[in-house]
Each structure stands twice: as structure tokens, then as C-alpha cells.
Protein backbone atom coordinates (compact mmCIF):
# COMPACT_ATOMS: atom_id res chain seq x y z
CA UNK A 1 53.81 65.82 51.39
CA UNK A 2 54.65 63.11 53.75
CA UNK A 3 53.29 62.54 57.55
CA UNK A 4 55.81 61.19 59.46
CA UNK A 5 55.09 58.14 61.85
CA UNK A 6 56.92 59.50 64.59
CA UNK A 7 55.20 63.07 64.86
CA UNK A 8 56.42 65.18 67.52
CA UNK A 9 54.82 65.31 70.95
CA UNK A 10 54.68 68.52 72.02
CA UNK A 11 51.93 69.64 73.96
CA UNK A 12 49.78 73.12 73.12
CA UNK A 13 50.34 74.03 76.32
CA UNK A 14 50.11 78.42 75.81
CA UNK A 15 54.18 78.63 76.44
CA UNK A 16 56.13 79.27 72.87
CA UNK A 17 58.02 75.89 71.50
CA UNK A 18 60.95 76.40 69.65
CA UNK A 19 61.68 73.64 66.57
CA UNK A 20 65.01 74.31 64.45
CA UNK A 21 65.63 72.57 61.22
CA UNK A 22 68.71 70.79 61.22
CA UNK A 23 70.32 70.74 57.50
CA UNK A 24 73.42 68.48 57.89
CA UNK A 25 71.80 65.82 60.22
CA UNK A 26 68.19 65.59 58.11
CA UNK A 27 66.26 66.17 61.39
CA UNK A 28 64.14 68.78 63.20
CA UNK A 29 64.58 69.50 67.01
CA UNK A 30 62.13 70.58 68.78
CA UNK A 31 62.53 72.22 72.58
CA UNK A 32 59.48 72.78 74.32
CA UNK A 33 59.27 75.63 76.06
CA UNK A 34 59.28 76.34 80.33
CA UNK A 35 57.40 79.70 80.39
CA UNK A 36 60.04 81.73 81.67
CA UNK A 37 62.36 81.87 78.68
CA UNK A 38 64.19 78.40 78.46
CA UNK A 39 63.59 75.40 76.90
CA UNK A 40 63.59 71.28 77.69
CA UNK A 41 66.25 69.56 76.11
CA UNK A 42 65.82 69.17 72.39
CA UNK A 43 64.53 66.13 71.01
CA UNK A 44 65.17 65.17 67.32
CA UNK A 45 62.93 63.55 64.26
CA UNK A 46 63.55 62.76 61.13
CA UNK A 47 62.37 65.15 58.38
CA UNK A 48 63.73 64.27 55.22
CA UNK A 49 66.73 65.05 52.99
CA UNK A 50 67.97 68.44 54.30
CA UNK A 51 65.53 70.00 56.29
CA UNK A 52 66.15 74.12 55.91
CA UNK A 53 62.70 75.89 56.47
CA UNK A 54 60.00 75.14 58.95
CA UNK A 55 56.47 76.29 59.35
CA UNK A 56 54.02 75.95 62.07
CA UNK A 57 49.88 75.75 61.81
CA UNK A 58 47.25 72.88 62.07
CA UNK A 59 47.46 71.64 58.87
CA UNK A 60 44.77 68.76 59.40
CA UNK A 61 42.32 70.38 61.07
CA UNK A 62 42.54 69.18 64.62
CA UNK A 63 42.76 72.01 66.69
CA UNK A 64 46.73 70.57 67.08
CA UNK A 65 50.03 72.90 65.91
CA UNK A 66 51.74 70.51 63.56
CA UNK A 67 55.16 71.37 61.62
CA UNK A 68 55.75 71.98 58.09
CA UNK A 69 59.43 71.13 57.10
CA UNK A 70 60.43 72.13 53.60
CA UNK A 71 63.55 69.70 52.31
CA UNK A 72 65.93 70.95 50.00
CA UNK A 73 67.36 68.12 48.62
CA UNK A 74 64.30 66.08 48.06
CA UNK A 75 62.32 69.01 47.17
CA UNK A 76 59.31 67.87 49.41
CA UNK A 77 57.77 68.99 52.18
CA UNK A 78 57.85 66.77 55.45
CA UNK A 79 54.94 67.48 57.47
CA UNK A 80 55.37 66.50 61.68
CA UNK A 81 51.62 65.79 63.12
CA UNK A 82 51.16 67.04 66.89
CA UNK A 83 50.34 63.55 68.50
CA UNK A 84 50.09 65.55 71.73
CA UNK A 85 47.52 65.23 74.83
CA UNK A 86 46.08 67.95 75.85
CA UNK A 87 46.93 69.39 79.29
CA UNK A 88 44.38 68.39 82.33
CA UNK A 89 43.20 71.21 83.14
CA UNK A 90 43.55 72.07 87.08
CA UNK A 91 40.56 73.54 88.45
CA UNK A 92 40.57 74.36 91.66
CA UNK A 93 37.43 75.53 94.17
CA UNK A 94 37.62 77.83 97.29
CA UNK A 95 34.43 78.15 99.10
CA UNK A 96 33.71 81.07 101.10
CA UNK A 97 31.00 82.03 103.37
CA UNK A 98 29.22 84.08 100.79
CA UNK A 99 30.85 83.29 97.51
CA UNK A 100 32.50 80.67 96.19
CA UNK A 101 35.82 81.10 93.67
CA UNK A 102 37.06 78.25 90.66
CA UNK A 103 40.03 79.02 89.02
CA UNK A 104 42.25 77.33 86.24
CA UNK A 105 45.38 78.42 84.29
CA UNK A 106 45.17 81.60 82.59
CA UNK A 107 46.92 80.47 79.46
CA UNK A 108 44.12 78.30 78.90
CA UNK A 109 42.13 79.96 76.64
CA UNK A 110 38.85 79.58 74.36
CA UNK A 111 37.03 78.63 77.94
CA UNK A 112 33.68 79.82 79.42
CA UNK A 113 32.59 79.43 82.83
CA UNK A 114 28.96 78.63 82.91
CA UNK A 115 26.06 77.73 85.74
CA UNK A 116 22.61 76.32 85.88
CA UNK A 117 19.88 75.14 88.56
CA UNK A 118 19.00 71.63 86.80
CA UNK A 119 21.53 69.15 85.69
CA UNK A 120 18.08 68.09 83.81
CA UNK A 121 18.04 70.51 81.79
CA UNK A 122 20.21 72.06 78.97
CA UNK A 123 20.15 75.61 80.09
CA UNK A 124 23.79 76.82 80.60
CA UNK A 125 24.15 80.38 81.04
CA UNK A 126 27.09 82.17 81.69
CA UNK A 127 28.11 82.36 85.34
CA UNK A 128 27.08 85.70 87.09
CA UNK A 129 30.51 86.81 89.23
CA UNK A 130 33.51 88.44 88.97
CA UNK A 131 36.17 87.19 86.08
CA UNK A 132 40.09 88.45 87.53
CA UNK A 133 43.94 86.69 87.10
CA UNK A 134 45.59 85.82 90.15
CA UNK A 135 49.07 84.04 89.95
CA UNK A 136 48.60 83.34 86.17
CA UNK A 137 45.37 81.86 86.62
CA UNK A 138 42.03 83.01 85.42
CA UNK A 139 39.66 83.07 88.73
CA UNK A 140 35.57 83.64 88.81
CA UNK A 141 34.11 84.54 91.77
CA UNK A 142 30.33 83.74 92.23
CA UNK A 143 28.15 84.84 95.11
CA UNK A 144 26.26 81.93 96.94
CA UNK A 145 22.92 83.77 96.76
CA UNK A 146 20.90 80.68 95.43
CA UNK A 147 20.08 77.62 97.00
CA UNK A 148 21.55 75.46 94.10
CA UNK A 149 23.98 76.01 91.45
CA UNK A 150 25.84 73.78 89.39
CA UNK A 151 28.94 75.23 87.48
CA UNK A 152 31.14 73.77 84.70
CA UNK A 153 33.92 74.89 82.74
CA UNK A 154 33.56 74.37 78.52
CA UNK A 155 35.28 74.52 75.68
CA UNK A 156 33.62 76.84 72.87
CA UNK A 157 33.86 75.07 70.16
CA UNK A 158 35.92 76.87 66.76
């Protein structure tokens, strides 16, 4: 099993990818996908001596999808690291008169919104509000009944 210096950059962005193994040419393409059913143009890197299966998972443990590409001439396995950013996450507040809303994108997932009175302290609770989707983004909805609040939006970990 080889990693390959040039992994591909794809970005775990929630919309499906599509990667084909390309068996005359020794390369994979991968196409990233737009959401809506099309893809980016492909781009191409190396994977050995006739690539002709591919697999997807994290296969080093980084929370990343990396590509498994099984070569038929050289009877190895190729294996494409995910050298990808993560998206920045676009948050965006609306205050009202009575409650305030934060949103972000929906197909972010693994998220928990979460409040507390004291940026001294370490006690983050949940936010109390309402959770919806609006537009393909996730949106809570917290009622200004307190005279301070501090919010944040975290990551659970695995």
C-alpha cells in the first residue's frame, strides 16, 4: 500500500464526489460534486499500473474520505489521502426584538449549538430554542429572555 504525494483535494463538503478509475491511462479522476446533480471538471492523479477498482473510507483515521485504488497490473493497492480543508463554516445571526436566530449549512453535520452566562466558566449547555431548515440551512431560534448569553457552535467530537 502506497500513499501518493499528490493526494486528491477534494473537500468533505456533504455533496456526493464522483472518482472513476481510469485503466488505460493509470490514473483516477475525480469530479467533485455541485449539489444539484453535476460535477466540476475532472481532475486526474496517478494511481499506479492499471487502476480498475476504487474504494472510499478514512483509512488513516482523520476524520478525511481518502481513496482506495486497487491496481491490476501491479497487484497493489494505491491509496489517495484527502489533503482537503475543511469548509468555513458560514454562520450567520439575525437579531430580533425578542429572539435572536444563527444559522449555518444544513449539510454540515455532527454540530451542536450550545449557550452559557460566563465565558469564565466551562458550563456549555445546549441552547434552549427552536432547531428548523430554512433554504438548506439548519437555523436555531433562541428567545432573548436573559440578560446575557453567549452562544457557540461545536463540533462533537467521534
Amino acid at each position: 500500500m502506497t500513499a501518493l504525494s499528490r493526494p486528491p483535494s477534494t473537500i468533505p463538503s456533504g455533496k456526493p464526489d464522483l472518482a472513476v478509475a481510469n485503466f488505460n491511462s493509470g490514473n483516477v479522476s475525480v469530479l467533485l460534486g455541485r449539489g444539484e446533480g453535476s460535477f466540476r471538471a475532472a481532475v486526474n492523479y496517478g494511481a499506479g499500473s492499471a487502476p480498475y477498482a476504487l474504494g472510499g473510507g478514512d483509512f488513516n483515521g482523520d476524520g478525511k474520505p481518502d481513496l482506495a485504488v486497487a491496481n491490476k497490473f501491479s497487484s497493489d493497492i494505491s491509496v489517495l489521502l484527502c489533503s482537503c480543508v475543511p469548509p468555513e463554516l458560514e454562520i450567520a445571526v439575525a437579531p430580533g426584538n425578542s429572539a435572536v436566530t444563527v444559522s449555518w449549512p444544513s449539510p454540515l453535520s455532527g454540530f451542536v449549538f450550545q449557550s452559557t452566562a460566563s465565558l469564565s466558566t466551562t458550563d456549555w449547555q445546549p441552547a434552549a430554542g427552536t432547531m428548523r431548515t430554512n433554504n438548506g440551512r439548519l437555523e436555531a431560534t433562541v428567545p432573548l429572555n436573559q440578560s446575557k448569553r453567549y452562544f457557540r457552535l461545536r463540533k462533537q467530537a467521534d
